[in-house]
PDB file of N, CA and C in Angstrom:
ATOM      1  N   UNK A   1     -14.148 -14.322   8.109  1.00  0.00           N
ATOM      2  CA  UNK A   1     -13.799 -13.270   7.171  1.00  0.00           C
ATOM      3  C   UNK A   1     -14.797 -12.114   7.295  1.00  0.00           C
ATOM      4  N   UNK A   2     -16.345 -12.247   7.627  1.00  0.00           N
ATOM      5  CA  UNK A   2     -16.813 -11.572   7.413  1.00  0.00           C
ATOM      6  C   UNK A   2     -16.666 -10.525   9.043  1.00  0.00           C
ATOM      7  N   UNK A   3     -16.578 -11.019   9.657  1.00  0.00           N
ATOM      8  CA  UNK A   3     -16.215 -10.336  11.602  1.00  0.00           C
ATOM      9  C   UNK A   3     -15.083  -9.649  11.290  1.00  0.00           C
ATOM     10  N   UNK A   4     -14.165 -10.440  10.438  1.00  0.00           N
ATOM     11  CA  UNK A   4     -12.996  -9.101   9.819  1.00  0.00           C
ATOM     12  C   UNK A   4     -13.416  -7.836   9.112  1.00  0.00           C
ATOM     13  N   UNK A   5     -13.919  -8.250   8.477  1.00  0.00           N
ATOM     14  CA  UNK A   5     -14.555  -6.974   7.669  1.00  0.00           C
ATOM     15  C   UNK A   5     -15.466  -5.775   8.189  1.00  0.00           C
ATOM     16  N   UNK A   6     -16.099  -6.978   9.663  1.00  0.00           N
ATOM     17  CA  UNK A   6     -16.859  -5.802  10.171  1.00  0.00           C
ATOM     18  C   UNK A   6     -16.092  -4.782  11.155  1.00  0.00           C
ATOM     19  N   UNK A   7     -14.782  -5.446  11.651  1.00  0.00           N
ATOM     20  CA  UNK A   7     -13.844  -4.839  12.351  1.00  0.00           C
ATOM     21  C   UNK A   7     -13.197  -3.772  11.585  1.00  0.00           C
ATOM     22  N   UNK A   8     -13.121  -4.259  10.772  1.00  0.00           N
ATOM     23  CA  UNK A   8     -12.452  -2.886   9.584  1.00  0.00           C
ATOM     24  C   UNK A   8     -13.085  -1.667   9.374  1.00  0.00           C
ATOM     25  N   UNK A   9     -14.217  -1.780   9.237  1.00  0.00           N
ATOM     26  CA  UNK A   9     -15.773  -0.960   8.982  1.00  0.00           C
ATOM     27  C   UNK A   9     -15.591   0.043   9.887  1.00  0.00           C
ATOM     28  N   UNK A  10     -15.524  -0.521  11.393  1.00  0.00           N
ATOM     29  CA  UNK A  10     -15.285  -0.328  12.940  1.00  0.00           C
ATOM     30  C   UNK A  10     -13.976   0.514  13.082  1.00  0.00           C
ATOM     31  N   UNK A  11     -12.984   0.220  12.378  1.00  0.00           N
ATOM     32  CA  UNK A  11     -12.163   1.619  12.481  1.00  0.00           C
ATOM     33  C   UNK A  11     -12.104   2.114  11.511  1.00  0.00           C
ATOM     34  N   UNK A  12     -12.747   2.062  10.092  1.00  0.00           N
ATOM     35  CA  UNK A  12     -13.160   2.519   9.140  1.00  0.00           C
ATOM     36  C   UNK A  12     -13.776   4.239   9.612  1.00  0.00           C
ATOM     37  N   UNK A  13     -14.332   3.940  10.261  1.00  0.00           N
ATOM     38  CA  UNK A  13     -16.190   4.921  10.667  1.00  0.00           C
ATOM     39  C   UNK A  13     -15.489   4.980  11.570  1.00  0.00           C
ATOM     40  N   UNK A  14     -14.652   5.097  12.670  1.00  0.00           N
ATOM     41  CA  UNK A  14     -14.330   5.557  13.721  1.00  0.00           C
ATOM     42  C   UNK A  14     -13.597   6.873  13.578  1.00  0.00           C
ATOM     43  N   UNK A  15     -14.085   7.928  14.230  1.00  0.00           N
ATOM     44  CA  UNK A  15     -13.699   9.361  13.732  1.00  0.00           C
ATOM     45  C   UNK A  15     -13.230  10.284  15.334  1.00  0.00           C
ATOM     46  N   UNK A  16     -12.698   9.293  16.389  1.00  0.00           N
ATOM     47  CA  UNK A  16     -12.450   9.604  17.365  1.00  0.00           C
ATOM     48  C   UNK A  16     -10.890   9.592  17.008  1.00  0.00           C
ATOM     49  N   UNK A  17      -9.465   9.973  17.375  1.00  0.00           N
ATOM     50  CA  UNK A  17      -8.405  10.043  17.103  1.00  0.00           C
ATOM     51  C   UNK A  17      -7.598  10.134  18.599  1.00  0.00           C
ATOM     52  N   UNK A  18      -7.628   9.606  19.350  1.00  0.00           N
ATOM     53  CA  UNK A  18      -7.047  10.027  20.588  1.00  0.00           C
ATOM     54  C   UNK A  18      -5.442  10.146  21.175  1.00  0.00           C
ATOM     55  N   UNK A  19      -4.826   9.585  19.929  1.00  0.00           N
ATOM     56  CA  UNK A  19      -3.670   9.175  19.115  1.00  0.00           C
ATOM     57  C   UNK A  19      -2.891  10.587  18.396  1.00  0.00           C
ATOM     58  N   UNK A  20      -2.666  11.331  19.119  1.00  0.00           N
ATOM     59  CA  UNK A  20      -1.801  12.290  18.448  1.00  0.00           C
ATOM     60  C   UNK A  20      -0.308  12.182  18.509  1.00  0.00           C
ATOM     61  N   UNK A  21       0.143  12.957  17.810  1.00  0.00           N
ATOM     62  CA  UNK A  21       2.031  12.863  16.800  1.00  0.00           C
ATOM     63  C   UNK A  21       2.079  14.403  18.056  1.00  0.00           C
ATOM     64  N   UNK A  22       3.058  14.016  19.151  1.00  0.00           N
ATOM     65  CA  UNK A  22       4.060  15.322  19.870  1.00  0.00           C
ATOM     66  C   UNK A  22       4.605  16.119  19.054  1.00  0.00           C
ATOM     67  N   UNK A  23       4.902  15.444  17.629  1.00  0.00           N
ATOM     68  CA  UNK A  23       5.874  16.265  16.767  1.00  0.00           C
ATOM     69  C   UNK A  23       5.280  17.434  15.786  1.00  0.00           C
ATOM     70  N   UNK A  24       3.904  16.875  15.195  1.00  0.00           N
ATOM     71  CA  UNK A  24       3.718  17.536  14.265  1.00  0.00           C
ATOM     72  C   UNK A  24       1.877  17.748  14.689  1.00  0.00           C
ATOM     73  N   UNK A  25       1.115  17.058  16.042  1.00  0.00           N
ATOM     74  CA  UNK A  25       0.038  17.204  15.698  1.00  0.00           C
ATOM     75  C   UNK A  25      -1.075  16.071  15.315  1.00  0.00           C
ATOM     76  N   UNK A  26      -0.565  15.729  14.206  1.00  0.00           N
ATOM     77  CA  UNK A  26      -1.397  14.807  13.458  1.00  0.00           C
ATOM     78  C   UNK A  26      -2.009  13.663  14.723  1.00  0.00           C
ATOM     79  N   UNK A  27      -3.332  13.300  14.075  1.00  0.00           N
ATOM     80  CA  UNK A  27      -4.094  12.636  15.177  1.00  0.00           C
ATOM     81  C   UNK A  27      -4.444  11.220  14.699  1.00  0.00           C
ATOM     82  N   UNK A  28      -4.620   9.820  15.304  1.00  0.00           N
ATOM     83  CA  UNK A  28      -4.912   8.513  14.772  1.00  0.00           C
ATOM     84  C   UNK A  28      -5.711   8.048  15.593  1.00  0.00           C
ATOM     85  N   UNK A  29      -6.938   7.147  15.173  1.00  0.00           N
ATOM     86  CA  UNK A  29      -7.854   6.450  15.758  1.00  0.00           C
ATOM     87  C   UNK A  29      -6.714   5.338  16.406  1.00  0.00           C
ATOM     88  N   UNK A  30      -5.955   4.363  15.604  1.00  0.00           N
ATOM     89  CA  UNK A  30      -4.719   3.374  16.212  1.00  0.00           C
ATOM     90  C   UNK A  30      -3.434   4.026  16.737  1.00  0.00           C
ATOM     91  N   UNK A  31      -3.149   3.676  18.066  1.00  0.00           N
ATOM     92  CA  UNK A  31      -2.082   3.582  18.355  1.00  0.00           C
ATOM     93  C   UNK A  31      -0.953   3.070  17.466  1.00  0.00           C
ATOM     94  N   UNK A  32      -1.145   1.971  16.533  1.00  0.00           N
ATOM     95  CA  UNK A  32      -0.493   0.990  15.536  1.00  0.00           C
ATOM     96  C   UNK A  32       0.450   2.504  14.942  1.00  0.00           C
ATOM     97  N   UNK A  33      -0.956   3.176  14.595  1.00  0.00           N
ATOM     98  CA  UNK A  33      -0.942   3.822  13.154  1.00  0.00           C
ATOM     99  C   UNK A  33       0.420   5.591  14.109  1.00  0.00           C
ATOM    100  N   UNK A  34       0.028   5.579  14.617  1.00  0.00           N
ATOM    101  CA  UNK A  34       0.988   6.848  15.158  1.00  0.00           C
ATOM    102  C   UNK A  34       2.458   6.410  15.433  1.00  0.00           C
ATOM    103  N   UNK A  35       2.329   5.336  16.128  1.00  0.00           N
ATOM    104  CA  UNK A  35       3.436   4.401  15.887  1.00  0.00           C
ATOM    105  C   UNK A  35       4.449   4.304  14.413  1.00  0.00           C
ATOM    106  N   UNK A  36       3.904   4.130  13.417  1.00  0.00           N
ATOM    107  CA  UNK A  36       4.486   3.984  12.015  1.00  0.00           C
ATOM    108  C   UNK A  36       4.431   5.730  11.226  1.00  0.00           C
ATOM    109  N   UNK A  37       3.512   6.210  11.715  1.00  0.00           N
ATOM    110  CA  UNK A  37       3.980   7.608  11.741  1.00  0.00           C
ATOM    111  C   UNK A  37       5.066   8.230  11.918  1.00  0.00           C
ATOM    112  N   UNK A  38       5.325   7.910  13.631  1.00  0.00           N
ATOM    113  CA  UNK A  38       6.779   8.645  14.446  1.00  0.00           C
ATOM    114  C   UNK A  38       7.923   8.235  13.254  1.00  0.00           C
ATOM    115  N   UNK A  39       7.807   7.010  12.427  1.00  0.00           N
ATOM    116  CA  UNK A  39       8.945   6.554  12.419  1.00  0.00           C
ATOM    117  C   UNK A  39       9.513   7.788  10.919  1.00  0.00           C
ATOM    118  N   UNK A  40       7.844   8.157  10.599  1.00  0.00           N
ATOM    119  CA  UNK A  40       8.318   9.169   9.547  1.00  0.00           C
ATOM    120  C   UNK A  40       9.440  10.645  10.170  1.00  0.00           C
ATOM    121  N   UNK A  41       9.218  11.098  11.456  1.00  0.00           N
ATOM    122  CA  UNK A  41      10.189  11.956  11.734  1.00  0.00           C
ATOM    123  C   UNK A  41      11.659  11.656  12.401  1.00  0.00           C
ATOM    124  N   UNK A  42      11.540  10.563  13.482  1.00  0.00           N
ATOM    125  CA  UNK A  42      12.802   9.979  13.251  1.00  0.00           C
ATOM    126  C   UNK A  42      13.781   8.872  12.382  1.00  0.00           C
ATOM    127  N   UNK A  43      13.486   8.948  11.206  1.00  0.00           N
ATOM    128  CA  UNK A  43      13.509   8.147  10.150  1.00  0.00           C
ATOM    129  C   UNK A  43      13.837   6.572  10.739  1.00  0.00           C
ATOM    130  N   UNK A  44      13.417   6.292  11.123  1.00  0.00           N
ATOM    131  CA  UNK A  44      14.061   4.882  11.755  1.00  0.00           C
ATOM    132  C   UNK A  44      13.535   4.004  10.458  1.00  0.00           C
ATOM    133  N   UNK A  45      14.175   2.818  10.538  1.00  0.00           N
ATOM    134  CA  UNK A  45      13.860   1.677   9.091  1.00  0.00           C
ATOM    135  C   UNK A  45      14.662   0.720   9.424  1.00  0.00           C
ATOM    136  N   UNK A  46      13.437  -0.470  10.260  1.00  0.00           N
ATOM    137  CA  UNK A  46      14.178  -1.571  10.971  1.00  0.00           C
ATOM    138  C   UNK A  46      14.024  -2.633  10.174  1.00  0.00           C
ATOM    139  N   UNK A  47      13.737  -2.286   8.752  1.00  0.00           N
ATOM    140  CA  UNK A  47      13.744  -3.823   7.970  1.00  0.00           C
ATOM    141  C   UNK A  47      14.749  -3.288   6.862  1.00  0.00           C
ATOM    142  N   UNK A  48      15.383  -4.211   6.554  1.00  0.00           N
ATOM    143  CA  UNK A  48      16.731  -4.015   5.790  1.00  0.00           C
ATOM    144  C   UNK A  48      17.110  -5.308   4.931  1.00  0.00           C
ATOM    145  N   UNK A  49      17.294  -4.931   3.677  1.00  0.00           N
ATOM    146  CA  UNK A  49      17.297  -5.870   2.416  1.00  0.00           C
ATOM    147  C   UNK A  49      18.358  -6.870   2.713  1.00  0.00           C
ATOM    148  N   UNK A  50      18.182  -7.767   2.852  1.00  0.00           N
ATOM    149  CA  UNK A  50      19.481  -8.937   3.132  1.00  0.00           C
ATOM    150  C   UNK A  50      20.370  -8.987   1.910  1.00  0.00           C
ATOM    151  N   UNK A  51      19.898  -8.344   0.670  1.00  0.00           N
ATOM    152  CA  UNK A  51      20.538  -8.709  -0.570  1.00  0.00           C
ATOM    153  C   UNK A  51      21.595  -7.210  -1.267  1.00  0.00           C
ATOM    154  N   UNK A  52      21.125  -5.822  -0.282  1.00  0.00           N
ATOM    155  CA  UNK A  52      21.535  -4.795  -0.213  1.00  0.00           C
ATOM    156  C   UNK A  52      21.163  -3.779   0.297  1.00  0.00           C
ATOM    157  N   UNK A  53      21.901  -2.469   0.157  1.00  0.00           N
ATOM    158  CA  UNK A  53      21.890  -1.959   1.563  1.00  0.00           C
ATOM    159  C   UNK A  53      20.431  -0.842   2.277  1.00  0.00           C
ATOM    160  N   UNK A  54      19.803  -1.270   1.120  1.00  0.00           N
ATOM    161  CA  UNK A  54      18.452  -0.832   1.020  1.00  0.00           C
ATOM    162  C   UNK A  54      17.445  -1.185   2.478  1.00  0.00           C
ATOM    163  N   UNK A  55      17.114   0.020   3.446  1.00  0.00           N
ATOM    164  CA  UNK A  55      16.079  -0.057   4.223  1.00  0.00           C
ATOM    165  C   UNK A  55      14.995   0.289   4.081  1.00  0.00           C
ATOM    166  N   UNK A  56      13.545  -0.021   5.035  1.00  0.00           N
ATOM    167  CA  UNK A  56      12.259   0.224   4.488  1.00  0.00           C
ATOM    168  C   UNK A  56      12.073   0.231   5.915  1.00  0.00           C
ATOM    169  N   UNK A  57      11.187   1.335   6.418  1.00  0.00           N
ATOM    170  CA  UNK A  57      10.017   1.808   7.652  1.00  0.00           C
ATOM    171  C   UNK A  57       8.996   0.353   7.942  1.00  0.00           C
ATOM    172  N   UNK A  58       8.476  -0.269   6.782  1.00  0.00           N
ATOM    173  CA  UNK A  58       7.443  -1.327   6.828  1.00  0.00           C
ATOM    174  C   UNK A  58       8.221  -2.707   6.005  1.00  0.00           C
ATOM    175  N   UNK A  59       7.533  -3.759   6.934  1.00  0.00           N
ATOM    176  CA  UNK A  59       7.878  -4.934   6.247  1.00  0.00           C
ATOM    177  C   UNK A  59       7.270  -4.895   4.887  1.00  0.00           C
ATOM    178  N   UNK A  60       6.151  -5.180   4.771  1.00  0.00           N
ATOM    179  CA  UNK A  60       5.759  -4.881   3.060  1.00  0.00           C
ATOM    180  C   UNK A  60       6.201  -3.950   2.247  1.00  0.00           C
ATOM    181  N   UNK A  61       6.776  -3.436   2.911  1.00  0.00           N
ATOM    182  CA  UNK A  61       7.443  -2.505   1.351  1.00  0.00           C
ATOM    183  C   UNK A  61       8.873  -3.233   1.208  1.00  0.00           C
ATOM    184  N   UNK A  62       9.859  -3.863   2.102  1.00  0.00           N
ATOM    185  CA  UNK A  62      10.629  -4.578   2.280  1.00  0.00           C
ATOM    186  C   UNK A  62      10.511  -5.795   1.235  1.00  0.00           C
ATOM    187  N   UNK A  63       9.174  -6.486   1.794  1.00  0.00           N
ATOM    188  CA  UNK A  63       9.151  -7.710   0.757  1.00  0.00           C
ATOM    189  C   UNK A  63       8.952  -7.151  -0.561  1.00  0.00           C
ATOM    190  N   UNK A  64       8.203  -6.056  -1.088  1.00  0.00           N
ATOM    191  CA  UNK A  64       7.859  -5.865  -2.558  1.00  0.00           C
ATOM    192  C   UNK A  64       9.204  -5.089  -2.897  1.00  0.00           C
ATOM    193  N   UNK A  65      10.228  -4.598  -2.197  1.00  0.00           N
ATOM    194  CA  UNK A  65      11.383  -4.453  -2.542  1.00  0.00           C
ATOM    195  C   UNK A  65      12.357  -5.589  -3.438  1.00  0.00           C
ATOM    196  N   UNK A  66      11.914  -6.516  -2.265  1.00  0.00           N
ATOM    197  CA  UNK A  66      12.738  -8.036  -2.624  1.00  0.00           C
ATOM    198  C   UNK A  66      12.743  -8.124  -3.711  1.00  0.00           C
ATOM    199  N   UNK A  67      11.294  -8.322  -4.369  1.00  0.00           N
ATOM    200  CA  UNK A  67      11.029  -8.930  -5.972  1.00  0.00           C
ATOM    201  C   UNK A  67      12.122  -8.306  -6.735  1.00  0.00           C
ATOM    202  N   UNK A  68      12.949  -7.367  -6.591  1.00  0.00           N
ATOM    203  CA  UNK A  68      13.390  -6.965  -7.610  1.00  0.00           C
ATOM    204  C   UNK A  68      14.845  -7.455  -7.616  1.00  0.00           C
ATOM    205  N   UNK A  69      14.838  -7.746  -6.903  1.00  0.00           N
ATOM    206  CA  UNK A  69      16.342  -9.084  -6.886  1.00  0.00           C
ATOM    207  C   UNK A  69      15.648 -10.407  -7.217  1.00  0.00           C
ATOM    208  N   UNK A  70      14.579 -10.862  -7.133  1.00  0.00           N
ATOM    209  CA  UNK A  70      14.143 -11.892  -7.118  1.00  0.00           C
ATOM    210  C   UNK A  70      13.962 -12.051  -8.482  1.00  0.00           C
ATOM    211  N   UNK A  71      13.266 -11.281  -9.242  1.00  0.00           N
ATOM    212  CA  UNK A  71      12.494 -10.933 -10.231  1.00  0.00           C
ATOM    213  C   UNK A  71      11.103 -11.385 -10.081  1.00  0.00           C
ATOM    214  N   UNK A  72      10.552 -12.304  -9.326  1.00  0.00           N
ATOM    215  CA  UNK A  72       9.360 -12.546  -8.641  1.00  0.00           C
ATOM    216  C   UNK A  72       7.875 -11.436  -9.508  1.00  0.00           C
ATOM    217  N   UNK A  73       6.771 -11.476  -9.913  1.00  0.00           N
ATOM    218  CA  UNK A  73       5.922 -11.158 -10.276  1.00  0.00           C
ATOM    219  C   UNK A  73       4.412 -12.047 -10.432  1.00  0.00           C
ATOM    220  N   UNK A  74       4.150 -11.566  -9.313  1.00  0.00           N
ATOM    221  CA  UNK A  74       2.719 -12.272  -8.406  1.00  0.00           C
ATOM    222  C   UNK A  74       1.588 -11.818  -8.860  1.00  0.00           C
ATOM    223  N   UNK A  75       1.355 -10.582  -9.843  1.00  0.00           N
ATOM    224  CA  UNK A  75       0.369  -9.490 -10.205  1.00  0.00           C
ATOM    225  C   UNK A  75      -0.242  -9.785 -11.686  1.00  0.00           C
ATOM    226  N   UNK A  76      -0.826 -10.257 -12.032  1.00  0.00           N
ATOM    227  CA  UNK A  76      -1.048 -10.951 -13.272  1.00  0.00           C
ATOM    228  C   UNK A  76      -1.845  -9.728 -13.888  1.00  0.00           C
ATOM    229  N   UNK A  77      -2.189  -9.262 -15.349  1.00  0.00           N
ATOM    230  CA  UNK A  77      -3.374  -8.499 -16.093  1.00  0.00           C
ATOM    231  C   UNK A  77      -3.771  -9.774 -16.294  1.00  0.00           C
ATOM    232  N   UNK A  78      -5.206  -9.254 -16.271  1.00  0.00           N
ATOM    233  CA  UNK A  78      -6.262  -9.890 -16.632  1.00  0.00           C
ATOM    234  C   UNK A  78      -6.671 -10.136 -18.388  1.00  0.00           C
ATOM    235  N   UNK A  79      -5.660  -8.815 -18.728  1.00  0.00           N
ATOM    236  CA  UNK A  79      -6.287  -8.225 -20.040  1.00  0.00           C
ATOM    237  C   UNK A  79      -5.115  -9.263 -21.018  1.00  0.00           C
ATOM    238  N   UNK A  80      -4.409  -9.163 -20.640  1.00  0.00           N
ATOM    239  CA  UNK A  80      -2.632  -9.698 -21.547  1.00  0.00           C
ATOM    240  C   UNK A  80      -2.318 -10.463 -20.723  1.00  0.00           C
ATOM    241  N   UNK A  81      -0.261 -10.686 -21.285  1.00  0.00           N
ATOM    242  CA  UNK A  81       0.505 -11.734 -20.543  1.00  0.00           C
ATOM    243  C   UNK A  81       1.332 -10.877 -19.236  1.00  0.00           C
ATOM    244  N   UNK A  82       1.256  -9.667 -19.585  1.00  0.00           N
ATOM    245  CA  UNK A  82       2.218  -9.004 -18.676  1.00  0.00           C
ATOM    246  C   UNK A  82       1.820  -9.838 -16.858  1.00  0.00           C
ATOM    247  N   UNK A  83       2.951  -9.270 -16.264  1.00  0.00           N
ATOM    248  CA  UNK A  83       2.731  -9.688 -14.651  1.00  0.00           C
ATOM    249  C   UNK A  83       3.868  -8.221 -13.991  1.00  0.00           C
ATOM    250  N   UNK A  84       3.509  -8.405 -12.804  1.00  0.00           N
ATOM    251  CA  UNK A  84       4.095  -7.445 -12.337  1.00  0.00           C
ATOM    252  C   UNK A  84       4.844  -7.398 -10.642  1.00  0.00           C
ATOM    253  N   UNK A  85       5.401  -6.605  -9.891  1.00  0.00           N
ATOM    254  CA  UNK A  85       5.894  -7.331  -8.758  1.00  0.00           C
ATOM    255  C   UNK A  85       5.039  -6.522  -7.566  1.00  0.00           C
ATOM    256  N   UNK A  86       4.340  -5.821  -7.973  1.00  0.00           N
ATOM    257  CA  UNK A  86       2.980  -4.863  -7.250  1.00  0.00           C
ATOM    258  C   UNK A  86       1.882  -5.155  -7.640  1.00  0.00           C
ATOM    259  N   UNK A  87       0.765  -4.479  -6.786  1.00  0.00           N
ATOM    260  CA  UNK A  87      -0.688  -4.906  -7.519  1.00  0.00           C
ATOM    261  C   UNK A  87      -0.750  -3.365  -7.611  1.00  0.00           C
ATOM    262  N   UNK A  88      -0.288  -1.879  -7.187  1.00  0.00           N
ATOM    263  CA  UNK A  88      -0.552  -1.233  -7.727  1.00  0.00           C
ATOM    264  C   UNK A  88       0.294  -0.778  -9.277  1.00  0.00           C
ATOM    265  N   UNK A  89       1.150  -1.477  -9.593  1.00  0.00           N
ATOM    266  CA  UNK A  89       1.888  -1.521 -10.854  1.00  0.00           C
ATOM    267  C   UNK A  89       0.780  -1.961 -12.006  1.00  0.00           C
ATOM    268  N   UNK A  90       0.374  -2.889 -11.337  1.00  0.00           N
ATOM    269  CA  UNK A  90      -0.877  -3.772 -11.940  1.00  0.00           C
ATOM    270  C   UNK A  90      -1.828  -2.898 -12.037  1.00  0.00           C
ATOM    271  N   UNK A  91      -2.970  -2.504 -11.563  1.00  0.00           N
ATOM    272  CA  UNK A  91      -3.851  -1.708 -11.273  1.00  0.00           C
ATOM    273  C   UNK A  91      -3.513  -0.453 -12.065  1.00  0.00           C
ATOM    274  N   UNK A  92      -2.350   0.413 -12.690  1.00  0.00           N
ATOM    275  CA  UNK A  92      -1.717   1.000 -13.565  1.00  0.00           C
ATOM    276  C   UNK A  92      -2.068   0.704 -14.724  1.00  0.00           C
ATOM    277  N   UNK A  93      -1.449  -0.234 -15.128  1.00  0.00           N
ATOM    278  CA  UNK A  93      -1.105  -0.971 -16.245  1.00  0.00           C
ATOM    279  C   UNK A  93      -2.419  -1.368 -16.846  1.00  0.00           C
ATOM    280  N   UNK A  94      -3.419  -2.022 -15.983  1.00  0.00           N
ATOM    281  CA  UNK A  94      -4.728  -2.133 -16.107  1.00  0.00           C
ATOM    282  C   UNK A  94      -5.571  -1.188 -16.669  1.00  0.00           C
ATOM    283  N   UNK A  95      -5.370  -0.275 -16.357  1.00  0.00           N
ATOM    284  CA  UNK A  95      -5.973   1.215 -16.415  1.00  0.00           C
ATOM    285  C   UNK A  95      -5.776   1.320 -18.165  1.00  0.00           C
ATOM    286  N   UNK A  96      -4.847   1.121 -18.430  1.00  0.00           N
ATOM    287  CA  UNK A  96      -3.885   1.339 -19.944  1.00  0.00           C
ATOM    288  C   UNK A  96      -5.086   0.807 -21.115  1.00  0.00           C
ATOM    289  N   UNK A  97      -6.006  -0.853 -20.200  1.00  0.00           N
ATOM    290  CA  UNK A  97      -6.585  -1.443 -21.156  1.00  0.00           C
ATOM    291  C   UNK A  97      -7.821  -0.736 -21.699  1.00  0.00           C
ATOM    292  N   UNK A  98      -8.199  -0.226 -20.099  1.00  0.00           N
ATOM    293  CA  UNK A  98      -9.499   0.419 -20.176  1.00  0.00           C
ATOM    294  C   UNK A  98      -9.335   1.959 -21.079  1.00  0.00           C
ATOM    295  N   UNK A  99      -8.962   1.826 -20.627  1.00  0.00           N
ATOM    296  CA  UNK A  99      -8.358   3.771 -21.238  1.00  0.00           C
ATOM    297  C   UNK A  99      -8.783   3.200 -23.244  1.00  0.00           C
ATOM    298  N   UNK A 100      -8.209   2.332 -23.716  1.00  0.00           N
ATOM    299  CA  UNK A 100      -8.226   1.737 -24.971  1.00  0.00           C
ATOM    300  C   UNK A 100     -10.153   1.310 -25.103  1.00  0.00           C
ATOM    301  N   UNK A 101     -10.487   0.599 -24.474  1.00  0.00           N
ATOM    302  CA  UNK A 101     -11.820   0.156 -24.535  1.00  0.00           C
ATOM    303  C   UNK A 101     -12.666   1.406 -24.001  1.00  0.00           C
ATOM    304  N   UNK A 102     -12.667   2.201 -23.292  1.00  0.00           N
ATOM    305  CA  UNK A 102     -13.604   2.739 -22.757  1.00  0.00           C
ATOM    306  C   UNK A 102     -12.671   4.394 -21.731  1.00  0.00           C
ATOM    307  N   UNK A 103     -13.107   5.853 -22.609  1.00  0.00           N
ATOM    308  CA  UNK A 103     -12.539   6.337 -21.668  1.00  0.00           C
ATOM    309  C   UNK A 103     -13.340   6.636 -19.862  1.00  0.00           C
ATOM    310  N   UNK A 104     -14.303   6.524 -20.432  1.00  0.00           N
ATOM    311  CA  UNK A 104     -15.351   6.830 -18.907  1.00  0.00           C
ATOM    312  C   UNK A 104     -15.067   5.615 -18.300  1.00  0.00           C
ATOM    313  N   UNK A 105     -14.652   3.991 -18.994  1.00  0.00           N
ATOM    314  CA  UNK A 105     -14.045   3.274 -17.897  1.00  0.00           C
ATOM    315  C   UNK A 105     -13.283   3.194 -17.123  1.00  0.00           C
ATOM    316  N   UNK A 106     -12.234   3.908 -18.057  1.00  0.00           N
ATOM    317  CA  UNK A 106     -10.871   4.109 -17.381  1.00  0.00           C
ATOM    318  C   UNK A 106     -10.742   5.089 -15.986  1.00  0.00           C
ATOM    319  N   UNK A 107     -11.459   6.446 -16.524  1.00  0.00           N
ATOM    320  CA  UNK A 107     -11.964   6.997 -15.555  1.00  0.00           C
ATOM    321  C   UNK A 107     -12.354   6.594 -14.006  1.00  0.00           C
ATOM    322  N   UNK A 108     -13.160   5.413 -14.018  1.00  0.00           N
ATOM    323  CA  UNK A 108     -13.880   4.604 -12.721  1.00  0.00           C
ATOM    324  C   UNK A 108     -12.408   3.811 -12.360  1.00  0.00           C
ATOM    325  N   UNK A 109     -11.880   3.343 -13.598  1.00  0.00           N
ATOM    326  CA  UNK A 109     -11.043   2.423 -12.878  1.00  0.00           C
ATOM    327  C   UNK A 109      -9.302   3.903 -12.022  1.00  0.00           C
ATOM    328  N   UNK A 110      -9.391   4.686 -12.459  1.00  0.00           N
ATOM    329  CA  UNK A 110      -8.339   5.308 -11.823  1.00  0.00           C
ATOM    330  C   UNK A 110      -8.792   5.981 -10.293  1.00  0.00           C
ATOM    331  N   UNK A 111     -10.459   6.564 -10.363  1.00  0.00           N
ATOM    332  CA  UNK A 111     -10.844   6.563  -9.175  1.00  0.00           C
ATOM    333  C   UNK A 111     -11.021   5.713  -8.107  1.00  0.00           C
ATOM    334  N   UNK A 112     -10.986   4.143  -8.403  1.00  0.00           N
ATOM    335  CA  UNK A 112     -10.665   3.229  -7.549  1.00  0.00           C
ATOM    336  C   UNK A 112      -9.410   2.780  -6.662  1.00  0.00           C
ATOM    337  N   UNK A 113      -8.356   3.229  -7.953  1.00  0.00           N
ATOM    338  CA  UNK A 113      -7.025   2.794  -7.198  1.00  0.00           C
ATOM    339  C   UNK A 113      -6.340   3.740  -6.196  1.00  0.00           C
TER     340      UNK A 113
END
């Protein structure tokens, strides 16, 4: 876990981009990442909701699509009972508690998300 993290760091801090968009310019340290780019100008969206006719560019947005046929909610507050089918829904909602307890907390906590 931690060799992961340092790999992350590693294209974190990497400020070389050799990875440019033909279309618009834009430049990426990953090939990955220009890749999922392009798909923003030729709209392509090769994952597609089995449950309707709903497509998505990325698998994860695909699966957090799902939940909502599912009703599925993996995102727990810490603060209450609520749950949610995102962690940034969560991380929202969270915000709500702090905002109540503390506004300079809330503050830190919206600059985080």
């Amino acid at each position: 876990q931690r060799a992961y993290r340092q790999k992350g760091a590693v294209y974190h801090l990497n400020t070389e981009r050799p990875y440019q968009c033909t279309v618009c310019g834009q430049a990426f340290s990953q090939k990955m990442n220009l890749a999922r780019h392009m798909q923003r100008h030729t709209g392509e969206k090769p994952y597609q909701c089995q449950l309707c006719p709903m497509r998505f560019n990325q698998k994860c947005n695909l699966e957090r699509h799902v939940r909502c046929h599912t009703g599925e909610r993996p995102f727990h507050c810490t603060f209450c009972a609520k749950s949610f089918n995102s962690k940034s829904n969560l991380s929202r909602h969270e915000a709500c508690h702090l905002v109540r307890a503390s506004p300079k907390m809330a503050a830190l906590a919206n600059f985080s998300i």
